[in-house]
PDB file of N, CA and C in Angstrom:
ATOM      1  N   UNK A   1      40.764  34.349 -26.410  1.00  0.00           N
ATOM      2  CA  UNK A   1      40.547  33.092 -27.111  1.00  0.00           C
ATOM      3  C   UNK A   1      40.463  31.926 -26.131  1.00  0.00           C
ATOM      4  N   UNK A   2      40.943  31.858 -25.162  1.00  0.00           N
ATOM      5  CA  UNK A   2      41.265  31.115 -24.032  1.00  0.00           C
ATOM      6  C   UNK A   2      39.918  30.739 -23.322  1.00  0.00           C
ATOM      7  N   UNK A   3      39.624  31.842 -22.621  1.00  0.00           N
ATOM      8  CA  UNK A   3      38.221  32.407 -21.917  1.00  0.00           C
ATOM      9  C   UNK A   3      37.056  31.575 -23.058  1.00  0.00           C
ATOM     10  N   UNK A   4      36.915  31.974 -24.275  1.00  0.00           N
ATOM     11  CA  UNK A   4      36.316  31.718 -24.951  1.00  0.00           C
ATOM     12  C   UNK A   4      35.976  29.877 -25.220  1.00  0.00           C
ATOM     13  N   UNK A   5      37.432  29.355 -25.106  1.00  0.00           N
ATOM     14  CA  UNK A   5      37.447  27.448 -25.214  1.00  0.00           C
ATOM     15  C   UNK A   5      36.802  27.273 -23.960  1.00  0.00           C
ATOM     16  N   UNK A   6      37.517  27.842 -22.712  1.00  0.00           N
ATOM     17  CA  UNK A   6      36.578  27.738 -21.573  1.00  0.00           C
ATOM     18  C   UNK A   6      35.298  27.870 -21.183  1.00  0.00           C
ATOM     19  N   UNK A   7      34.668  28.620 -22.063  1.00  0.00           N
ATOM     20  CA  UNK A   7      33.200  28.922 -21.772  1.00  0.00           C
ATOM     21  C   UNK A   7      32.969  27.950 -23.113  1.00  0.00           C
ATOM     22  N   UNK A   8      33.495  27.051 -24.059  1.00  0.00           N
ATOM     23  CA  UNK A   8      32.772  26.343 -24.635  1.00  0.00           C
ATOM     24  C   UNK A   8      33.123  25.269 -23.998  1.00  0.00           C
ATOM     25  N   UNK A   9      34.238  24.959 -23.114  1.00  0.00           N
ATOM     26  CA  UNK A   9      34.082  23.493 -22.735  1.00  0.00           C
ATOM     27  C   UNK A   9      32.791  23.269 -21.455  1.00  0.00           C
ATOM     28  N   UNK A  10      32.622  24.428 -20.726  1.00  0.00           N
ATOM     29  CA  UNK A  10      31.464  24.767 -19.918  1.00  0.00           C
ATOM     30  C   UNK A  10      30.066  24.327 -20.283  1.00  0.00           C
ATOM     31  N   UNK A  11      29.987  24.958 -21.428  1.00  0.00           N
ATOM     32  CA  UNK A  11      28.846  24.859 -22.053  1.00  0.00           C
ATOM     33  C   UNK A  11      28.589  23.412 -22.479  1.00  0.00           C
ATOM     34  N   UNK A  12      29.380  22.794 -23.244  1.00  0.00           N
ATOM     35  CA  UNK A  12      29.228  21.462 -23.778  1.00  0.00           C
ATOM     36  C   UNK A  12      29.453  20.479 -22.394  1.00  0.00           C
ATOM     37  N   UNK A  13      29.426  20.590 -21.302  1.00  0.00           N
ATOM     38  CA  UNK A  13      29.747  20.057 -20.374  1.00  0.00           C
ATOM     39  C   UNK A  13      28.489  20.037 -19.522  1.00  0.00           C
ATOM     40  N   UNK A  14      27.429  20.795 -20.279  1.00  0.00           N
ATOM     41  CA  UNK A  14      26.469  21.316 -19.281  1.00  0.00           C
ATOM     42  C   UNK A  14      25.564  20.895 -20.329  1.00  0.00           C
ATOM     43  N   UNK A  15      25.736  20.608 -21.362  1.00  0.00           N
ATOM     44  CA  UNK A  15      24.722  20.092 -22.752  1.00  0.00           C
ATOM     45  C   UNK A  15      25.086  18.788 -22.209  1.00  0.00           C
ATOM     46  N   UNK A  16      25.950  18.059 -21.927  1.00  0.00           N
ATOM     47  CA  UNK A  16      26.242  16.317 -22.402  1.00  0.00           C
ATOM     48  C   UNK A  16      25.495  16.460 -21.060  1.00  0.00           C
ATOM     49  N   UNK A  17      25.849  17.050 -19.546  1.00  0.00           N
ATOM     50  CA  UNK A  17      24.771  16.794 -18.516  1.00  0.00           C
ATOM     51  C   UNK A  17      23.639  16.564 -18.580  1.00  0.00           C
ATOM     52  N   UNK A  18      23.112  17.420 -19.298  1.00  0.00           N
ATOM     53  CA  UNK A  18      21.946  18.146 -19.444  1.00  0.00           C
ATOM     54  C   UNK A  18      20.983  16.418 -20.253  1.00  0.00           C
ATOM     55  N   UNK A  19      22.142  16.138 -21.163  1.00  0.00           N
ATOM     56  CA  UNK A  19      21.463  15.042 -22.356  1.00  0.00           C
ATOM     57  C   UNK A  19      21.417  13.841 -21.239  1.00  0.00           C
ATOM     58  N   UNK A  20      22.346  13.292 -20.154  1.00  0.00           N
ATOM     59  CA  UNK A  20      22.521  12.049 -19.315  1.00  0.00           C
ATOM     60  C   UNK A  20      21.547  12.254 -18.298  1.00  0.00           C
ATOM     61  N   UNK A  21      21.011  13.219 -18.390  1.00  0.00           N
ATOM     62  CA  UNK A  21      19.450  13.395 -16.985  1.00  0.00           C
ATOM     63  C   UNK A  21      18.737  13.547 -18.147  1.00  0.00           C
ATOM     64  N   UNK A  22      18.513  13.844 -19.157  1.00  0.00           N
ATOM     65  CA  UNK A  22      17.145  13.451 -19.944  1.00  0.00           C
ATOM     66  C   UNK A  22      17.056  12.324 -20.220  1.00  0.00           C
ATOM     67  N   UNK A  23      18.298  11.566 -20.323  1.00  0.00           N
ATOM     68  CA  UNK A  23      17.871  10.309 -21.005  1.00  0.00           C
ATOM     69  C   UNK A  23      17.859   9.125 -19.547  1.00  0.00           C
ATOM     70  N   UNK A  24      17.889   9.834 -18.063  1.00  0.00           N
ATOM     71  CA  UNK A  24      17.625   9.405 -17.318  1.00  0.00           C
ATOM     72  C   UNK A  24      15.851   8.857 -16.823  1.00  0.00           C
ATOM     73  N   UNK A  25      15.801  10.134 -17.338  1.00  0.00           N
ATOM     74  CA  UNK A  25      14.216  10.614 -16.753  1.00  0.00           C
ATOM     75  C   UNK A  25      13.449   9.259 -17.684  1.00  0.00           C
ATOM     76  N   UNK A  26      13.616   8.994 -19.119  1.00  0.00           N
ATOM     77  CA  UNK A  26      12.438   8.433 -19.570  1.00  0.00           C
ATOM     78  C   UNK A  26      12.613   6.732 -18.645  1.00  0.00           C
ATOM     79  N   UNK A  27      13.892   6.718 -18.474  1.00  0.00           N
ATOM     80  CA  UNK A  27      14.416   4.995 -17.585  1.00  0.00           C
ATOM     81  C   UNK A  27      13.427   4.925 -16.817  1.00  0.00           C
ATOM     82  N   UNK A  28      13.372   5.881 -15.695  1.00  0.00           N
ATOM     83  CA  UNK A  28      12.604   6.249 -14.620  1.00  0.00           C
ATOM     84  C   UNK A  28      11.119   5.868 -14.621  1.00  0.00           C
ATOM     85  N   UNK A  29      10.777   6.709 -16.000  1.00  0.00           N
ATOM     86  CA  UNK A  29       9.066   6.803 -16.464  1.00  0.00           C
ATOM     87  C   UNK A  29       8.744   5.375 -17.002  1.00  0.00           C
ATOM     88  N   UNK A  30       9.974   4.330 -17.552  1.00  0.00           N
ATOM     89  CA  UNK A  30       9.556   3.197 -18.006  1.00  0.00           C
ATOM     90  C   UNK A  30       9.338   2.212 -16.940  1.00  0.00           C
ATOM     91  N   UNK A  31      10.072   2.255 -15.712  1.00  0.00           N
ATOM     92  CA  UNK A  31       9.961   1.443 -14.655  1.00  0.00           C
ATOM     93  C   UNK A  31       8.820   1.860 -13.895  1.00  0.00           C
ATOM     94  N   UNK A  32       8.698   2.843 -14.253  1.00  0.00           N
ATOM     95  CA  UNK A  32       7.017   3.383 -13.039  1.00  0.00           C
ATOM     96  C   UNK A  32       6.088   3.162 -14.352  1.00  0.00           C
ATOM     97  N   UNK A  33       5.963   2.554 -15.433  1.00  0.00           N
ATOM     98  CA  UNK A  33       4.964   1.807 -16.211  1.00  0.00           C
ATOM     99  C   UNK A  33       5.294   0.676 -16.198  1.00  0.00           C
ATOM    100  N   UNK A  34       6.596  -0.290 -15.847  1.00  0.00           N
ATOM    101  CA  UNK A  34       6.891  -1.335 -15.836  1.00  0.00           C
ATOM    102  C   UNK A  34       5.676  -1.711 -14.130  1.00  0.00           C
ATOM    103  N   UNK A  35       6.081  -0.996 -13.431  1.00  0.00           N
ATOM    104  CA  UNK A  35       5.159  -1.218 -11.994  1.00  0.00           C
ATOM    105  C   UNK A  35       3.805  -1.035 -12.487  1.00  0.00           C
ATOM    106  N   UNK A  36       3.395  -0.233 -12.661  1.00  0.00           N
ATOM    107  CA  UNK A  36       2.263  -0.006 -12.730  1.00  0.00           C
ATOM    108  C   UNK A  36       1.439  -1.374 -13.881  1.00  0.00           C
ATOM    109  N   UNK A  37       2.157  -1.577 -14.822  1.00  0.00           N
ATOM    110  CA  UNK A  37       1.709  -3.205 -15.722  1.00  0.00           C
ATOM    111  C   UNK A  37       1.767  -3.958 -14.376  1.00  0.00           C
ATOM    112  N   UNK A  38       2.631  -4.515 -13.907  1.00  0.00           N
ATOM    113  CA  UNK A  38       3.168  -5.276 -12.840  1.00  0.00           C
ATOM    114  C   UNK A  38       1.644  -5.381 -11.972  1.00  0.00           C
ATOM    115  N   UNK A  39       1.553  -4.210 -11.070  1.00  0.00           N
ATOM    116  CA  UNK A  39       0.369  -4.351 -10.769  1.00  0.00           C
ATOM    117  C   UNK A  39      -0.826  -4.538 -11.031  1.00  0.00           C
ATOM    118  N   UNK A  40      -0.982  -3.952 -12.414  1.00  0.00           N
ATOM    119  CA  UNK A  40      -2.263  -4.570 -13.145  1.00  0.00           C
ATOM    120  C   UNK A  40      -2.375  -6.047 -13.689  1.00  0.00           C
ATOM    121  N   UNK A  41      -1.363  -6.910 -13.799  1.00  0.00           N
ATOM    122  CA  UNK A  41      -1.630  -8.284 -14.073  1.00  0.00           C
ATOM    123  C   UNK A  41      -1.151  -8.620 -12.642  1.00  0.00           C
ATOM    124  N   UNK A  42      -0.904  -8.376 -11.717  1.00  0.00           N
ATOM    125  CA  UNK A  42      -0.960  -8.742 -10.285  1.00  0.00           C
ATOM    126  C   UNK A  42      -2.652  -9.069  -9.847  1.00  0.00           C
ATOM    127  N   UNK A  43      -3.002  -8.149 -10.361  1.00  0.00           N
ATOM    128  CA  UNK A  43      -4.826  -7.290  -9.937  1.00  0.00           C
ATOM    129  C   UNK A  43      -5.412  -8.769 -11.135  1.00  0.00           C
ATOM    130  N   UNK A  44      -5.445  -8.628 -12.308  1.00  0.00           N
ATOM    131  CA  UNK A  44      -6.127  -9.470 -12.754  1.00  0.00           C
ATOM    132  C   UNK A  44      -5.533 -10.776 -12.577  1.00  0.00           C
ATOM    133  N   UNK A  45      -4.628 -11.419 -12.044  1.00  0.00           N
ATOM    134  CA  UNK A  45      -4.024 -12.510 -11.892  1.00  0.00           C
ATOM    135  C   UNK A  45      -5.200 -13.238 -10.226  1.00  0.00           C
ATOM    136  N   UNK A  46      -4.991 -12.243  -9.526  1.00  0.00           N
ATOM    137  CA  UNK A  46      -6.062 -11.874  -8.128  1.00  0.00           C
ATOM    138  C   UNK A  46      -7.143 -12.195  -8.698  1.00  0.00           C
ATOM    139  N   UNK A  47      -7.540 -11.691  -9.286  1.00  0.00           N
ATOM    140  CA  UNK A  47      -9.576 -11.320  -9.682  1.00  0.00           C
ATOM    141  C   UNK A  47      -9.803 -13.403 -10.709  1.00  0.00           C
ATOM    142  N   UNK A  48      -8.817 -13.658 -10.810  1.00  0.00           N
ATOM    143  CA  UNK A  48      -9.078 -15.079 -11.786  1.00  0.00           C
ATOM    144  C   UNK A  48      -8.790 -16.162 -10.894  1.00  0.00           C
ATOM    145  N   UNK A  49      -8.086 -15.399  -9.718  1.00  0.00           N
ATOM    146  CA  UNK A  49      -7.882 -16.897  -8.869  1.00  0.00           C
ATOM    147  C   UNK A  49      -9.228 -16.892  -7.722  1.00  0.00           C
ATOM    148  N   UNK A  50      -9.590 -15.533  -7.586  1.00  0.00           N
ATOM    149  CA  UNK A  50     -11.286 -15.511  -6.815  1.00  0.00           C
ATOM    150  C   UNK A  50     -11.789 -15.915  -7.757  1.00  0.00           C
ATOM    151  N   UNK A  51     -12.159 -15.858  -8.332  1.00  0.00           N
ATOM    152  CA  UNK A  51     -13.301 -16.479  -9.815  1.00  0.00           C
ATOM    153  C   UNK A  51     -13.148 -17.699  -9.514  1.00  0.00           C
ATOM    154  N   UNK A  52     -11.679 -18.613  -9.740  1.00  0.00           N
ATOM    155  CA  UNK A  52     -11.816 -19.717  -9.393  1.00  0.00           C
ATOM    156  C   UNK A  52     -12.133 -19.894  -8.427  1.00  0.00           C
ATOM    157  N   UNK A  53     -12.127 -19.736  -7.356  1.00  0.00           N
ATOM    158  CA  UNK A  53     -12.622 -20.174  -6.275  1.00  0.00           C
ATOM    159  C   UNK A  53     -13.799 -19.597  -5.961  1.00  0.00           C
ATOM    160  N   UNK A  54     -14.322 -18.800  -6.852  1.00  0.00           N
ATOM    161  CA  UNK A  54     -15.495 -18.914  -6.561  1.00  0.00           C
ATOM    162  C   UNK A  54     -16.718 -20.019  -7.428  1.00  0.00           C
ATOM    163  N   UNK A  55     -15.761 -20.514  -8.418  1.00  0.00           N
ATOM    164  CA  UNK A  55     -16.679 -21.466  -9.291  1.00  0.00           C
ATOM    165  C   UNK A  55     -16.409 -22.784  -8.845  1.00  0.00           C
ATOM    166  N   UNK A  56     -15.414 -23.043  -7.862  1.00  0.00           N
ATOM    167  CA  UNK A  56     -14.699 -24.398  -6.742  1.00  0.00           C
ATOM    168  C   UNK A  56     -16.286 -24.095  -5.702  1.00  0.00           C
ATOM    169  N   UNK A  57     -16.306 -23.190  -5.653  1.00  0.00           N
ATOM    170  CA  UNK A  57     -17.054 -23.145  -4.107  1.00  0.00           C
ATOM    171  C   UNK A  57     -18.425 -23.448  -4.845  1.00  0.00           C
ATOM    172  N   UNK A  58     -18.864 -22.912  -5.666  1.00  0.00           N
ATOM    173  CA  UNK A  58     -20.141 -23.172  -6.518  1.00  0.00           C
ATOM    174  C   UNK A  58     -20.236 -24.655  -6.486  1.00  0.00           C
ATOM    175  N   UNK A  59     -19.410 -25.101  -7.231  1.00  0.00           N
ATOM    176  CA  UNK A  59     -19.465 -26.635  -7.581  1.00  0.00           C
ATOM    177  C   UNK A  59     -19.744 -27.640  -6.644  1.00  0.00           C
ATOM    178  N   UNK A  60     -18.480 -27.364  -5.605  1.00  0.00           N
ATOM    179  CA  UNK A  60     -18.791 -27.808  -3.559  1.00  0.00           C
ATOM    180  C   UNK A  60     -20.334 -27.846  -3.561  1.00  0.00           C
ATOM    181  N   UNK A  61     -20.829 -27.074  -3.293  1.00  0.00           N
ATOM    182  CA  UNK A  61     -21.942 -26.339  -2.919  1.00  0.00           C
ATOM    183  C   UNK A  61     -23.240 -27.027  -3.526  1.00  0.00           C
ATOM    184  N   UNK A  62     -23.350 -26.925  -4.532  1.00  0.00           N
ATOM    185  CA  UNK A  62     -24.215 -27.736  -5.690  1.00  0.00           C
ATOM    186  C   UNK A  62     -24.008 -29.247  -5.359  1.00  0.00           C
ATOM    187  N   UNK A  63     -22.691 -29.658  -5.224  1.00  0.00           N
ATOM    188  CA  UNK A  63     -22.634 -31.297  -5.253  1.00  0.00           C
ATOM    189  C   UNK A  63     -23.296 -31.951  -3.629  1.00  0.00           C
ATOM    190  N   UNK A  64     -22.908 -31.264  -2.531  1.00  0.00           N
ATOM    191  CA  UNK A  64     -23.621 -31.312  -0.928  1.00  0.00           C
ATOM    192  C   UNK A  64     -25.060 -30.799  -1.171  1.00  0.00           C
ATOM    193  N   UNK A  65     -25.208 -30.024  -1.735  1.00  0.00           N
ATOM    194  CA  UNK A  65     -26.605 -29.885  -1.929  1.00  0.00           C
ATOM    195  C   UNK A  65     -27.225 -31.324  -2.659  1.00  0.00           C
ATOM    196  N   UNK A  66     -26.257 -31.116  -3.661  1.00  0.00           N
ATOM    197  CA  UNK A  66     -27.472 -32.765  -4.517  1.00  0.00           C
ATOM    198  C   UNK A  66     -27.509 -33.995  -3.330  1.00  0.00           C
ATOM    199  N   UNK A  67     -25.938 -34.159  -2.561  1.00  0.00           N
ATOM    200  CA  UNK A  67     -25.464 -35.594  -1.567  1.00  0.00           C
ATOM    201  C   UNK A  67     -26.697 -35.462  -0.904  1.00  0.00           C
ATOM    202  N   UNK A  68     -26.881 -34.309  -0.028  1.00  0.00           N
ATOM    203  CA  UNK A  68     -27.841 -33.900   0.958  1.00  0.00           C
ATOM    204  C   UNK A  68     -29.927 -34.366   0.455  1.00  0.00           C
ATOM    205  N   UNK A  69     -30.048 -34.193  -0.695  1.00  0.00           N
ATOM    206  CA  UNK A  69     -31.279 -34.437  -1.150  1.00  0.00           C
ATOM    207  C   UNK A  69     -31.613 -35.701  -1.213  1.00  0.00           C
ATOM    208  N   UNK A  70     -30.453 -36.563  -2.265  1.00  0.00           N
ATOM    209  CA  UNK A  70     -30.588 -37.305  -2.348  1.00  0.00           C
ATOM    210  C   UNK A  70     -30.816 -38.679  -1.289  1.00  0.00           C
ATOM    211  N   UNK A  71     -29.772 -38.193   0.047  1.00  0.00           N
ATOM    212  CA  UNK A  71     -29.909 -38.713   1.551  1.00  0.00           C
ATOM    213  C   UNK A  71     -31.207 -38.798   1.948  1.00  0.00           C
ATOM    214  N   UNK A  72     -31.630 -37.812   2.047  1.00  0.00           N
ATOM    215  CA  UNK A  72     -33.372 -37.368   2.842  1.00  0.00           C
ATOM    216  C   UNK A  72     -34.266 -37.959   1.825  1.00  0.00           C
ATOM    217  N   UNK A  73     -34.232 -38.046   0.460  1.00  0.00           N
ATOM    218  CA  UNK A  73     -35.048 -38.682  -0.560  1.00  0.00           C
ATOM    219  C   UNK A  73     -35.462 -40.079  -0.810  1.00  0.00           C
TER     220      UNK A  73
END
């Protein structure tokens, strides 16, 4: 009977383990999608500040062009 509590406290000792690394693993999987978001509005945060500057540089560009015509004109 003894043997027997022992191999159930074993067992349930190896179930509650068993449950504190599963419920480890999804923590894990949420922070490596927490990164992975992270980096994707990193990436489009990037791609909107070139845009702007590329519609800054447009504008530059267009306005020295008009200064410039209008000089020689």
């Amino acid at each position: 009977m003894q043997d027997d509590a022992k191999e159930y406290n074993v067992y349930t000792e190896l179930l509650y383990a068993w449950q504190v690394l599963d419920s480890i693993k999804p923590v894990e999987m949420q922070e490596a999608e927490n990164q992975r978001h992270a980096r994707m509005l990193a990436n489009k945060q990037e791609a909107l500040v070139r845009e702007e500057e590329h519609k800054a540089h447009s504008v530059m560009s267009h306005a020295f062009n008009e200064a410039r015509d209008q000089s020689e004109g």
